[in-house]
Protein backbone atom coordinates (compact mmCIF):
# COMPACT_ATOMS: atom_id res chain seq x y z
CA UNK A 1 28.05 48.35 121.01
CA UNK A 2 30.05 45.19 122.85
CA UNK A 3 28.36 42.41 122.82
CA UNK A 4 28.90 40.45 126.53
CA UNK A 5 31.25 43.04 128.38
CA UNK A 6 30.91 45.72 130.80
CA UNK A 7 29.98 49.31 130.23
CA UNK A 8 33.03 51.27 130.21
CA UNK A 9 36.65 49.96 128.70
CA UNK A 10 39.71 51.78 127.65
CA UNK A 11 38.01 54.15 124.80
CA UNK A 12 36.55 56.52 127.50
CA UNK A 13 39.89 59.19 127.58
CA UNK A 14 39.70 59.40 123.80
CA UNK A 15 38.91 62.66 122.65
CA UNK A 16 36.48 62.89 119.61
CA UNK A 17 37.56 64.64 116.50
CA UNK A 18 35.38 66.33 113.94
CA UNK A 19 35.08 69.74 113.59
CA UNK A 20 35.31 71.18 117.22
CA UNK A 21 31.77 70.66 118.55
CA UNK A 22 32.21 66.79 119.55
CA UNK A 23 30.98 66.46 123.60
CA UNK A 24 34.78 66.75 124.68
CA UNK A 25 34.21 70.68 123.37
CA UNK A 26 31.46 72.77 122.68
CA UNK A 27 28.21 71.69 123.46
CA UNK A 28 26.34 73.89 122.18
CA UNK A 29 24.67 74.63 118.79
CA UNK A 30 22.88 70.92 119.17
CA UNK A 31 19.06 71.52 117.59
CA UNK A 32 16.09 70.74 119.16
CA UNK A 33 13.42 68.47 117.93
CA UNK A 34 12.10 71.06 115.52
CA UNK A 35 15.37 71.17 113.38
CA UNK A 36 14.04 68.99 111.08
CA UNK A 37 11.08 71.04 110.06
CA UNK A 38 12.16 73.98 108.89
CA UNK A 39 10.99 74.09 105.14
CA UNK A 40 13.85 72.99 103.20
CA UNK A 41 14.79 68.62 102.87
CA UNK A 42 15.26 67.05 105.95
CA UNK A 43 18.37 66.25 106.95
CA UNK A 44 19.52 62.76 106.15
CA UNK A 45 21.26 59.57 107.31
CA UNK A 46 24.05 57.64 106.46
CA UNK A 47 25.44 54.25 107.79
CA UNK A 48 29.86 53.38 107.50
CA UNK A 49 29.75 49.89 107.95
CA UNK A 50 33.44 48.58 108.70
CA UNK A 51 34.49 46.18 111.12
CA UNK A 52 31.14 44.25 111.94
CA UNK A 53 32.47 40.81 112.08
CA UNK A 54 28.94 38.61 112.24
CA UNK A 55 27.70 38.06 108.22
CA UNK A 56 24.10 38.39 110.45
CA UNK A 57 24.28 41.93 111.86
CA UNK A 58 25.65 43.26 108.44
CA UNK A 59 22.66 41.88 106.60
CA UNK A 60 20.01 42.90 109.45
CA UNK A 61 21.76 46.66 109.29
CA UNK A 62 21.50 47.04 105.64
CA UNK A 63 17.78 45.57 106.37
CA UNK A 64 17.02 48.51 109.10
CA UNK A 65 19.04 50.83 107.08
CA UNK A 66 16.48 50.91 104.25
CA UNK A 67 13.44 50.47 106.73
CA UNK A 68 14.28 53.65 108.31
CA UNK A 69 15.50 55.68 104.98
CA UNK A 70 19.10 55.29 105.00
CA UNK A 71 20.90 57.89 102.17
CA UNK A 72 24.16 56.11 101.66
CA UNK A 73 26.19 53.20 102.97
CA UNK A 74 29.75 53.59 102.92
CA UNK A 75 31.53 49.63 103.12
CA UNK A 76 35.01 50.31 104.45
CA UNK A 77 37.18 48.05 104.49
CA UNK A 78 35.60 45.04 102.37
CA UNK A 79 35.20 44.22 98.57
CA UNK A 80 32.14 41.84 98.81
CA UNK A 81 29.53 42.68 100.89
CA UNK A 82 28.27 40.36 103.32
CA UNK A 83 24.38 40.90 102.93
CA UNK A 84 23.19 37.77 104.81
CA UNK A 85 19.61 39.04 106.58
CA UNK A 86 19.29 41.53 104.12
CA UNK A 87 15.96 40.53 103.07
CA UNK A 88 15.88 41.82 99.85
CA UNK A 89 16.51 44.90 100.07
CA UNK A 90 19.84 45.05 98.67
CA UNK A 91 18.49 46.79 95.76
CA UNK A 92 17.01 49.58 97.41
CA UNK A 93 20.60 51.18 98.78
CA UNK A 94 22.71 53.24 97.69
CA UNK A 95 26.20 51.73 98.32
CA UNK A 96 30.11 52.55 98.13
CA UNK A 97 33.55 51.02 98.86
CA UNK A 98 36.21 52.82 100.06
CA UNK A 99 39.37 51.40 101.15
CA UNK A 100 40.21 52.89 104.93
CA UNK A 101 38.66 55.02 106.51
CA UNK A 102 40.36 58.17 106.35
CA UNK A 103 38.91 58.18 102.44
CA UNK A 104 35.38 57.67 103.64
CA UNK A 105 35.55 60.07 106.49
CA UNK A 106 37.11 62.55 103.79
CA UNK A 107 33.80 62.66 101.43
CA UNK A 108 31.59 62.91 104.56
CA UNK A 109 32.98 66.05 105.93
CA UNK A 110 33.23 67.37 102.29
CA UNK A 111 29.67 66.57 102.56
CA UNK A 112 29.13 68.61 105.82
CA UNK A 113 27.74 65.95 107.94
CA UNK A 114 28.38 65.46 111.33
CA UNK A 115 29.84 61.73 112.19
CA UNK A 116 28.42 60.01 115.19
CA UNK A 117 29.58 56.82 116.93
CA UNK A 118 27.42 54.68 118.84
CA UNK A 119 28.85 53.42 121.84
CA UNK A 120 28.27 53.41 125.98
CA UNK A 121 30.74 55.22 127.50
CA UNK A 122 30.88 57.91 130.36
CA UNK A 123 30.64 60.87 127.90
CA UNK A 124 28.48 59.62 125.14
CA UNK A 125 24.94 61.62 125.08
CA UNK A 126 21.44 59.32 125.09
CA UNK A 127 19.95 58.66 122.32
CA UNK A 128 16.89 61.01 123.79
CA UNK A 129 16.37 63.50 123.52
CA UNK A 130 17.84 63.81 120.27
CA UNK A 131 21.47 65.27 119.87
CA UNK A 132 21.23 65.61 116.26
CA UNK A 133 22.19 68.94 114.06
CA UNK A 134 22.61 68.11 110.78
CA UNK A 135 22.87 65.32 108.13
CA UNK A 136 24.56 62.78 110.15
CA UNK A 137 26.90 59.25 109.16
CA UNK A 138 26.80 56.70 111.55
CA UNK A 139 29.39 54.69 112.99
CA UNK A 140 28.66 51.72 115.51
CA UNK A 141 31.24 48.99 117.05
CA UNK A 142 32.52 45.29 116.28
CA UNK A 143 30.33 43.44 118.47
CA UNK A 144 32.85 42.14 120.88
CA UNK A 145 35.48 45.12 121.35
CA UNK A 146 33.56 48.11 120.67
CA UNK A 147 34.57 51.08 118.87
CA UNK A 148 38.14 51.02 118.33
CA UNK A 149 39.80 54.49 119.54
CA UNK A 150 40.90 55.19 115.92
CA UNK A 151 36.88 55.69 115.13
CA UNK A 152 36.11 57.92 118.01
CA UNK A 153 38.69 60.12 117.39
CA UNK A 154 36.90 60.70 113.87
CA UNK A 155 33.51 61.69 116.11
CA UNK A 156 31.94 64.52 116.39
CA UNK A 157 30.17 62.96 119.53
CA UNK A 158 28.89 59.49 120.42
CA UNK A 159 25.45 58.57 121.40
CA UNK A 160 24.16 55.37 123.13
CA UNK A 161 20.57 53.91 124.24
CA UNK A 162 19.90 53.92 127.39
CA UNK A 163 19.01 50.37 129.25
CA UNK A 164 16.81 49.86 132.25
CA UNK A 165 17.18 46.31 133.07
CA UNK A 166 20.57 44.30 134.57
CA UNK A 167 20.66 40.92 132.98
CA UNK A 168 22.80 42.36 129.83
CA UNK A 169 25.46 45.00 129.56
CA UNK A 170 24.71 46.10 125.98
CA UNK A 171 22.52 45.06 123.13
CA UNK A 172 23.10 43.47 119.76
CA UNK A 173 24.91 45.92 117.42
CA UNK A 174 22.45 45.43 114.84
CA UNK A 175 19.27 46.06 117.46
CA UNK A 176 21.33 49.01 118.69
CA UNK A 177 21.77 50.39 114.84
CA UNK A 178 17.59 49.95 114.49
CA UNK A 179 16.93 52.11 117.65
CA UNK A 180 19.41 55.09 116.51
CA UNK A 181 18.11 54.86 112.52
CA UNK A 182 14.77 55.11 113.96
CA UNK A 183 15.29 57.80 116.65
CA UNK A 184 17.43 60.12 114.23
CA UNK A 185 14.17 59.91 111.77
CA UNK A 186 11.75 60.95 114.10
CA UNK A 187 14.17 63.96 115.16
CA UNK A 188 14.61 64.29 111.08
CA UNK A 189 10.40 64.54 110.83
CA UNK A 190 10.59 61.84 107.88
CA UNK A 191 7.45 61.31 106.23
CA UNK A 192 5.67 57.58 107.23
CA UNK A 193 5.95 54.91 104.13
CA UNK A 194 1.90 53.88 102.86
CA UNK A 195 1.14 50.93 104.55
CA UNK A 196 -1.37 48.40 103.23
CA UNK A 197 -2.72 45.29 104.62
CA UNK A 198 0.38 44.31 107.33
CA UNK A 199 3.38 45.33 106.00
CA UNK A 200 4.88 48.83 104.31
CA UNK A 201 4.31 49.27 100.44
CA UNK A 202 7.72 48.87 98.83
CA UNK A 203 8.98 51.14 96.31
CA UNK A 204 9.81 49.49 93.58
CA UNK A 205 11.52 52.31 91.75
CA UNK A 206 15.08 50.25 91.88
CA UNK A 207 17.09 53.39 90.03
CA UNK A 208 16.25 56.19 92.35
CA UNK A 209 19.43 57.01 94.39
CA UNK A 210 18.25 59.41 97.24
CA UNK A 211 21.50 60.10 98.73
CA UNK A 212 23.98 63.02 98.01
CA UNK A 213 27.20 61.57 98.18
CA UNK A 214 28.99 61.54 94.48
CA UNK A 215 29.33 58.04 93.31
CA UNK A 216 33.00 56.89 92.19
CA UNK A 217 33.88 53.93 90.37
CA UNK A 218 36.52 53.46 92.41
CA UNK A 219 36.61 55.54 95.33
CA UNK A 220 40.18 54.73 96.49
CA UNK A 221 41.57 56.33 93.49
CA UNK A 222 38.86 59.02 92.36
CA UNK A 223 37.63 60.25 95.61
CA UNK A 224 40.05 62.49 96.20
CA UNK A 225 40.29 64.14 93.15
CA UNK A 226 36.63 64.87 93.20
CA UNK A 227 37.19 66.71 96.32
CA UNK A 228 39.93 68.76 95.36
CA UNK A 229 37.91 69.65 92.04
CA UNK A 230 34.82 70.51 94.66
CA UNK A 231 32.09 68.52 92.33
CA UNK A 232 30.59 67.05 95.57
């Protein structure tokens, strides 16, 4: 999401990538909102954070992230993470580095997920109702220029939130983020955390790693050879 431009810009001829079912195809095979109750674990979320340029909006995505049961966040891009706004919950993720982006965009389709950009353009679908089909990875835009054309081509479809007042052309990339994490895990059917008193009851259980994605020492070098060896 831009940050103080116009709707629109030069990303909207790009045609999404993925695996043929992006919007520019095949629209069909999207579920409904009973996909994510259909016995079995419910499909789950993951965040690629690269090119977020405010030390803010990374913190306060890692922070909504957890909040709304993030898997996995894949840092692209960067070797120190810049967790400002975090709010402690840095040790409740589940977090890998990966050089570019072709490497992380490699372990999430050996993962069978579906990658989704957020970003307002004339073919991105609303947020609601919910597009989702699958285990998804999330991709959302530098604040000021967007999402660049070489992420949307890696898309299987973008999604954006629709805005019903005039006095701003987009929201805060980090507000935006929230609204999707929290849409995709009502679609998802993710069970409420305990509350008690005003807040959520944290889980304090620091070594459980929820997500699915096989953890490498140094992706950049290992990644690949995991894949080809099909250990995923």
């Amino acid at each position: 999401m831009r940050e103080g431009e116009e709707e629109g810009g030069g990303s909207s001829g790009v045609e999404l990538g993925g695996d043929g079912h992006g919007i520019m195809g095949s629209c069909g095979g999207f579920c409904d909102d009973n996909c994510g109750d259909n016995g079995s674990d419910p499909p789950e979320f993951y965040l690629v954070l690269s090119n977020i340029s405010k030390r803010q909006n990374f913190g306060t995505l890692l922070r909504s992230a957890c909040a709304f049961g993030v898997s996995e966040v894949l840092v692209v891009g960067e070797r120190k993470l810049r967790t400002f706004g975090n709010k402690g919950t840095l040790p409740h993720l589940s977090i890998t580095y990966y050089d570019n982006l072709n490497e992380a965009v490699e372990i999430i389709r050996d993962n069978e997920m579906d990658i989704v950009g957020v970003e307002i353009c004339e073919y991105s679908k609303p947020i609601y109702p919910h597009p989702f089909r699958r285990s998804t990875a999330f991709i959302l835009g530098n604040e000021w220029t967007g999402l660049s054309d070489k992420y949307i081509k890696v898309c299987d479809y973008l999604v954006h939130i629709p805005m019903y007042g005039y006095g701003t052309a987009s929201l805060n990339v980090a507000i935006a983020g929230s609204i999707v994490f929290q849409h995709f895990g009502i679609w998802a059917k993710y069970n409420e955390s305990r509350k008690e008193g005003f807040k959520y009851v944290l889980n304090n259980d620091k070594g459980e790693i929820k997500g699915r994605i096989r953890h490498y020492l140094v992706p950049s070098k290992l990644g690949r050879f995991f894949s080809r060896k099909r250990l995923i």
